[in-house]
N, C-alpha and C. Protein backbone atom coordinates (compact mmCIF):
# COMPACT_ATOMS: atom_id res chain seq x y z
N UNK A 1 131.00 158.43 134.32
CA UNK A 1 130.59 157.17 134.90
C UNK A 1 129.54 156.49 134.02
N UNK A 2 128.75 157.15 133.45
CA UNK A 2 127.96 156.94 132.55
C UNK A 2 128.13 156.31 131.47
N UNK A 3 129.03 156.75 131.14
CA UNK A 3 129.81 156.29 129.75
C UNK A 3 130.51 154.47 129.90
N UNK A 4 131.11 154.68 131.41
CA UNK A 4 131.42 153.76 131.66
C UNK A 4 130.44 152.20 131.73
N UNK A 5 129.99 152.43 132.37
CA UNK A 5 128.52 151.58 132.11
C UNK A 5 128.01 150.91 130.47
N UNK A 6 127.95 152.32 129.79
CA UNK A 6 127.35 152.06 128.82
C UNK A 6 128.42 151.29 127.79
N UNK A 7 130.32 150.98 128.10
CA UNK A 7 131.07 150.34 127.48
C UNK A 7 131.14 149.27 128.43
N UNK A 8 130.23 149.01 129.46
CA UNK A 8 130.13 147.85 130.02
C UNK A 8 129.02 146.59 129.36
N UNK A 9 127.81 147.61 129.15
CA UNK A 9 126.84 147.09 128.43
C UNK A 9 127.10 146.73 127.19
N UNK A 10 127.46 147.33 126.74
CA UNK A 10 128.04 147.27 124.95
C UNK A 10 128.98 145.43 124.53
N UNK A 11 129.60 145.55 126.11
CA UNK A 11 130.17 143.94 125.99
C UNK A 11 129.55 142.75 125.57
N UNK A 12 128.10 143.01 125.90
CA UNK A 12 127.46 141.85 126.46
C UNK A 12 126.66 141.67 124.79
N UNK A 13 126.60 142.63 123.56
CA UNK A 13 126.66 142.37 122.86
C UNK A 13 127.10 141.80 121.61
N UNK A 14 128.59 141.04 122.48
CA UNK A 14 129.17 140.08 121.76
C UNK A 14 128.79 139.04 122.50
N UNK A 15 128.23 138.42 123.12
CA UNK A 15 127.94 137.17 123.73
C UNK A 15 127.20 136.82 122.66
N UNK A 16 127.56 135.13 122.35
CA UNK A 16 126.77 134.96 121.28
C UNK A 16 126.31 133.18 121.76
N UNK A 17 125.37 132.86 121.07
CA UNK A 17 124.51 131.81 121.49
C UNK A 17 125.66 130.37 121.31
N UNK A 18 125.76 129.33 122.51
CA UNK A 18 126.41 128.02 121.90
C UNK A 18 125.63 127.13 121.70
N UNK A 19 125.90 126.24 121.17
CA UNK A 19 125.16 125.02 120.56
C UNK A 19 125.68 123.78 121.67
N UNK A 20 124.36 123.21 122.32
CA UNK A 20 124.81 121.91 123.26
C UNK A 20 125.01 121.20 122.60
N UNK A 21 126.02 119.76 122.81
CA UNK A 21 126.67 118.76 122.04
C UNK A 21 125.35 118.14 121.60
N UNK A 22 125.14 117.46 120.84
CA UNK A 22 124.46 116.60 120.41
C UNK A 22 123.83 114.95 121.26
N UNK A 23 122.84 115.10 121.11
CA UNK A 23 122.26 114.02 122.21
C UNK A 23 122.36 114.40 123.52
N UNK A 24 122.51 115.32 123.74
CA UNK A 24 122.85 115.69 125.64
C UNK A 24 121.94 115.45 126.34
N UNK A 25 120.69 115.63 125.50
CA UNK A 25 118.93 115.57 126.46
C UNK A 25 118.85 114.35 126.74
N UNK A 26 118.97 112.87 125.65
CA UNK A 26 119.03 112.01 125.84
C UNK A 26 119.99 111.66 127.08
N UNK A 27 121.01 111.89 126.75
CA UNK A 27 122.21 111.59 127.65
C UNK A 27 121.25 111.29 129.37
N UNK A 28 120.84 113.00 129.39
CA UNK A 28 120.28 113.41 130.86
C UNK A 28 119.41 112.41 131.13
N UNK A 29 118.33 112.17 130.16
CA UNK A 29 116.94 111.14 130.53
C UNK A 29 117.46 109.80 130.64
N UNK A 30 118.69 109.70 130.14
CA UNK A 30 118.73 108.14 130.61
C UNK A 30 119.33 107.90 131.71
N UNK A 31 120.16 108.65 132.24
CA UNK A 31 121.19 108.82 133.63
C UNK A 31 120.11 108.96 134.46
N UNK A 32 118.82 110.05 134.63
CA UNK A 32 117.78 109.64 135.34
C UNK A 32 117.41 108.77 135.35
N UNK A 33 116.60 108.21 134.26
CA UNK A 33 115.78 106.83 134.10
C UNK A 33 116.50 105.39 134.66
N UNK A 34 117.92 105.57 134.71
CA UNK A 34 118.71 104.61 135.00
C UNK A 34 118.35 104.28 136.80
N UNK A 35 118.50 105.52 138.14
CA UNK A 35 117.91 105.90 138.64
C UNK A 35 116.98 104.70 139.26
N UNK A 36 116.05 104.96 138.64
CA UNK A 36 114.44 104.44 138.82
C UNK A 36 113.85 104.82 139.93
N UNK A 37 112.89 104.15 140.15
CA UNK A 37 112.45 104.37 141.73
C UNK A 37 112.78 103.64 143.20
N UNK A 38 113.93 104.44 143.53
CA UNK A 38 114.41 103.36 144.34
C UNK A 38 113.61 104.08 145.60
N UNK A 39 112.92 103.13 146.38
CA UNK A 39 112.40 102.63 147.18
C UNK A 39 113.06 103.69 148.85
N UNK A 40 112.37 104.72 149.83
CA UNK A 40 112.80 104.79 150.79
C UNK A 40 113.58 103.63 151.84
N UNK A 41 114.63 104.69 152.60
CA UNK A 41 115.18 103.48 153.57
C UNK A 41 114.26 103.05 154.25
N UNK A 42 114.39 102.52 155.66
CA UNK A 42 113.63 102.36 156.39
C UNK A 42 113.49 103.35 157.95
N UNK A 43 115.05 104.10 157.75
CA UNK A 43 115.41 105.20 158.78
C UNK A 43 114.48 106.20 158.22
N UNK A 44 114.56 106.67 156.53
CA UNK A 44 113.63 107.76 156.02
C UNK A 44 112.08 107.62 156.21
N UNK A 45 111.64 106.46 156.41
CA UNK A 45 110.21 106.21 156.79
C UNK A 45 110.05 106.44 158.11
N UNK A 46 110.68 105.86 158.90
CA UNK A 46 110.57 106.03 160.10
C UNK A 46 110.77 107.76 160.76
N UNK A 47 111.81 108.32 159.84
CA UNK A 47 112.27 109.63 160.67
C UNK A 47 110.70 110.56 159.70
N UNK A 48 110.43 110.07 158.76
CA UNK A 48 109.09 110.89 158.79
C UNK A 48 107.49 110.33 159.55
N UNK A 49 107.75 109.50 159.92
CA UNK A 49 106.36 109.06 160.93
C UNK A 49 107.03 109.84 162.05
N UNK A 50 107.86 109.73 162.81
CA UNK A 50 108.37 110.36 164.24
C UNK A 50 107.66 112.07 164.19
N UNK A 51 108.16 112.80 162.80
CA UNK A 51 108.36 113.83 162.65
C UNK A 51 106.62 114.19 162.42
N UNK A 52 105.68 113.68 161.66
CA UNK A 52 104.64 113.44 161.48
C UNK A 52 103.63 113.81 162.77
N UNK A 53 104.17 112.77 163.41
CA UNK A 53 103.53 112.34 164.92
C UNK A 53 103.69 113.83 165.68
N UNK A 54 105.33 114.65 166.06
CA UNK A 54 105.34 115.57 166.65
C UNK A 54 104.46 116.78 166.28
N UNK A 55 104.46 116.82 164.84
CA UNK A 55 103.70 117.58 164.31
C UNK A 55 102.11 117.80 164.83
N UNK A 56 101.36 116.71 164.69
CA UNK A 56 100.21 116.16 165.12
C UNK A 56 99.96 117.09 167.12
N UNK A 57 100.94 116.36 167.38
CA UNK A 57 100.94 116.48 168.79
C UNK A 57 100.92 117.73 169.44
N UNK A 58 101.90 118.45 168.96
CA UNK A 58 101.83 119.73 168.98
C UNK A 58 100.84 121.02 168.17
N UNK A 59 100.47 119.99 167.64
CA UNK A 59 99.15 121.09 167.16
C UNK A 59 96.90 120.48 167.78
N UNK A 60 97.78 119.51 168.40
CA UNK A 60 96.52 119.07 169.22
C UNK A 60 96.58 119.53 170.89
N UNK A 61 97.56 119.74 171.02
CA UNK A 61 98.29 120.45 172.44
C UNK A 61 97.49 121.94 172.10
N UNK A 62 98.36 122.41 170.59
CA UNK A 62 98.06 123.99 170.87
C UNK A 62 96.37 124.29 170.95
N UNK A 63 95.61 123.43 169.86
CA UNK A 63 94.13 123.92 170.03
C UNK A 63 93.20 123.60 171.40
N UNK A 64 93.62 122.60 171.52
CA UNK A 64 93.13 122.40 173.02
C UNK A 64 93.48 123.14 174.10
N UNK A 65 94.52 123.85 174.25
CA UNK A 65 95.16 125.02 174.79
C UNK A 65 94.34 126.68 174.59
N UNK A 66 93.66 126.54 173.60
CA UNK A 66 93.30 127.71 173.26
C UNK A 66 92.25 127.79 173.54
N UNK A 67 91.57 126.32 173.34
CA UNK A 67 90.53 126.48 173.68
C UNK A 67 89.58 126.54 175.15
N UNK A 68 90.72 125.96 176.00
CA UNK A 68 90.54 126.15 177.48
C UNK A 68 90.86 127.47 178.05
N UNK A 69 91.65 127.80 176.78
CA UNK A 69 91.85 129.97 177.46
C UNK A 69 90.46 130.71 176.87
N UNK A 70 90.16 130.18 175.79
CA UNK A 70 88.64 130.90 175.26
C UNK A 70 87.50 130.85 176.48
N UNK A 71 87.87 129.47 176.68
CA UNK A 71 86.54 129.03 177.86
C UNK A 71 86.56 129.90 179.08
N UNK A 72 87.35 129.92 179.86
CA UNK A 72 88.14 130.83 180.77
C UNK A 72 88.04 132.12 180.62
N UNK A 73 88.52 133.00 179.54
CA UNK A 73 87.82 134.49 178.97
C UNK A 73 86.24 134.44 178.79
N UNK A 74 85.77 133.33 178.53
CA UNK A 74 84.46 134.19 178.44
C UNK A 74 83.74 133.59 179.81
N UNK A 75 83.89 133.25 180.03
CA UNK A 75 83.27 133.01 181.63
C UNK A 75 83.85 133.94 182.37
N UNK A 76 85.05 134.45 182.37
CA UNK A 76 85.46 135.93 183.01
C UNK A 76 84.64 136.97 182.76
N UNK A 77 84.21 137.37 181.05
CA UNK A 77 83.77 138.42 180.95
C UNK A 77 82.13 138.16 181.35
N UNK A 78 81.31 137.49 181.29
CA UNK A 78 80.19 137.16 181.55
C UNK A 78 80.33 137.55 183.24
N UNK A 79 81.31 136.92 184.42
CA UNK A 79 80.64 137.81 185.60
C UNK A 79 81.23 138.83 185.51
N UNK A 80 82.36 139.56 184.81
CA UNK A 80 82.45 141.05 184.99
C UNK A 80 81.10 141.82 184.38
N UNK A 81 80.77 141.39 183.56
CA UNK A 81 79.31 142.02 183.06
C UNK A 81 78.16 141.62 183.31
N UNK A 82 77.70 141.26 184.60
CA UNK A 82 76.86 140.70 185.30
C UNK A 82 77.08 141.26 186.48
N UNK A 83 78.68 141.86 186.62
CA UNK A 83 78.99 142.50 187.65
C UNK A 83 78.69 141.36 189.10
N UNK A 84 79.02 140.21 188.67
CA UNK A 84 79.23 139.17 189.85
C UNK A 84 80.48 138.72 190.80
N UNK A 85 80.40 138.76 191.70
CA UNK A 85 81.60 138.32 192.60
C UNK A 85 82.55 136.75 192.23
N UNK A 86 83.83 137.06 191.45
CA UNK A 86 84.64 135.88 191.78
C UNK A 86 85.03 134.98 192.33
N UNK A 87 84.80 135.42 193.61
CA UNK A 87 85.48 134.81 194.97
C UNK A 87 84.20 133.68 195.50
N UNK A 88 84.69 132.78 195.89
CA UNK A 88 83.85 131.29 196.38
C UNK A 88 83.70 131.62 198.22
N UNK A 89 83.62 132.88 197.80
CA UNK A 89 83.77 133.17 199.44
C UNK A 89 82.06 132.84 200.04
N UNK A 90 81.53 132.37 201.07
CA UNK A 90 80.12 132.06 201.28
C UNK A 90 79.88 133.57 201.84
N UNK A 91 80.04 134.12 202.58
CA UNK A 91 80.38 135.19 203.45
C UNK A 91 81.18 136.14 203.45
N UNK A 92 81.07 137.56 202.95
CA UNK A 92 81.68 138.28 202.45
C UNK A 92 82.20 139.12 203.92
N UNK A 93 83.32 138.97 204.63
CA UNK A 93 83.61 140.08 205.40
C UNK A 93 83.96 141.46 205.68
């Protein structure tokens, strides 16, 4: 199997280098350059403000979210470690 491999490898030492046609680079830079800067639609502007916005929204949702569970945990642990009663009860029966 070994051997096999190694008359696999051995192939790849006939691969030999080609030469690109002449002017091809040019060719490429001008087919770009031709191109130019064409200008977004007005659907592509728009579908990235929409997308923008959700973004925004949902990450002003999540911190404000977190931060009303932070608030909430530590005002929990403060009367468990104060060892204070939860309950709004006036009168404990």
């Amino acid at each position: 199997m070994a051997m096999n491999i190694d008359n696999k490898l051995d192939k790849l030492k006939n691969i030999r280098q080609v030469d690109a046609p002449p002017f091809l680079f040019t060719r490429i830079k001008e087919r770009i350059d031709s191109i130019g800067n064409v200008p977004a639609s007005t659907k592509w502007k728009l579908a990235f403000v929409l997308a923008a916005l959700l973004i925004l929204a949902l990450n002003t949702g999540i911190v404000f979210q977190s931060s009303a569970r932070e608030k909430k945990s530590n005002i929990t642990n403060v009367v468990s470690t104060m060892q204070l009663s939860p309950s709004n009860d006036f009168y404990h029966d």
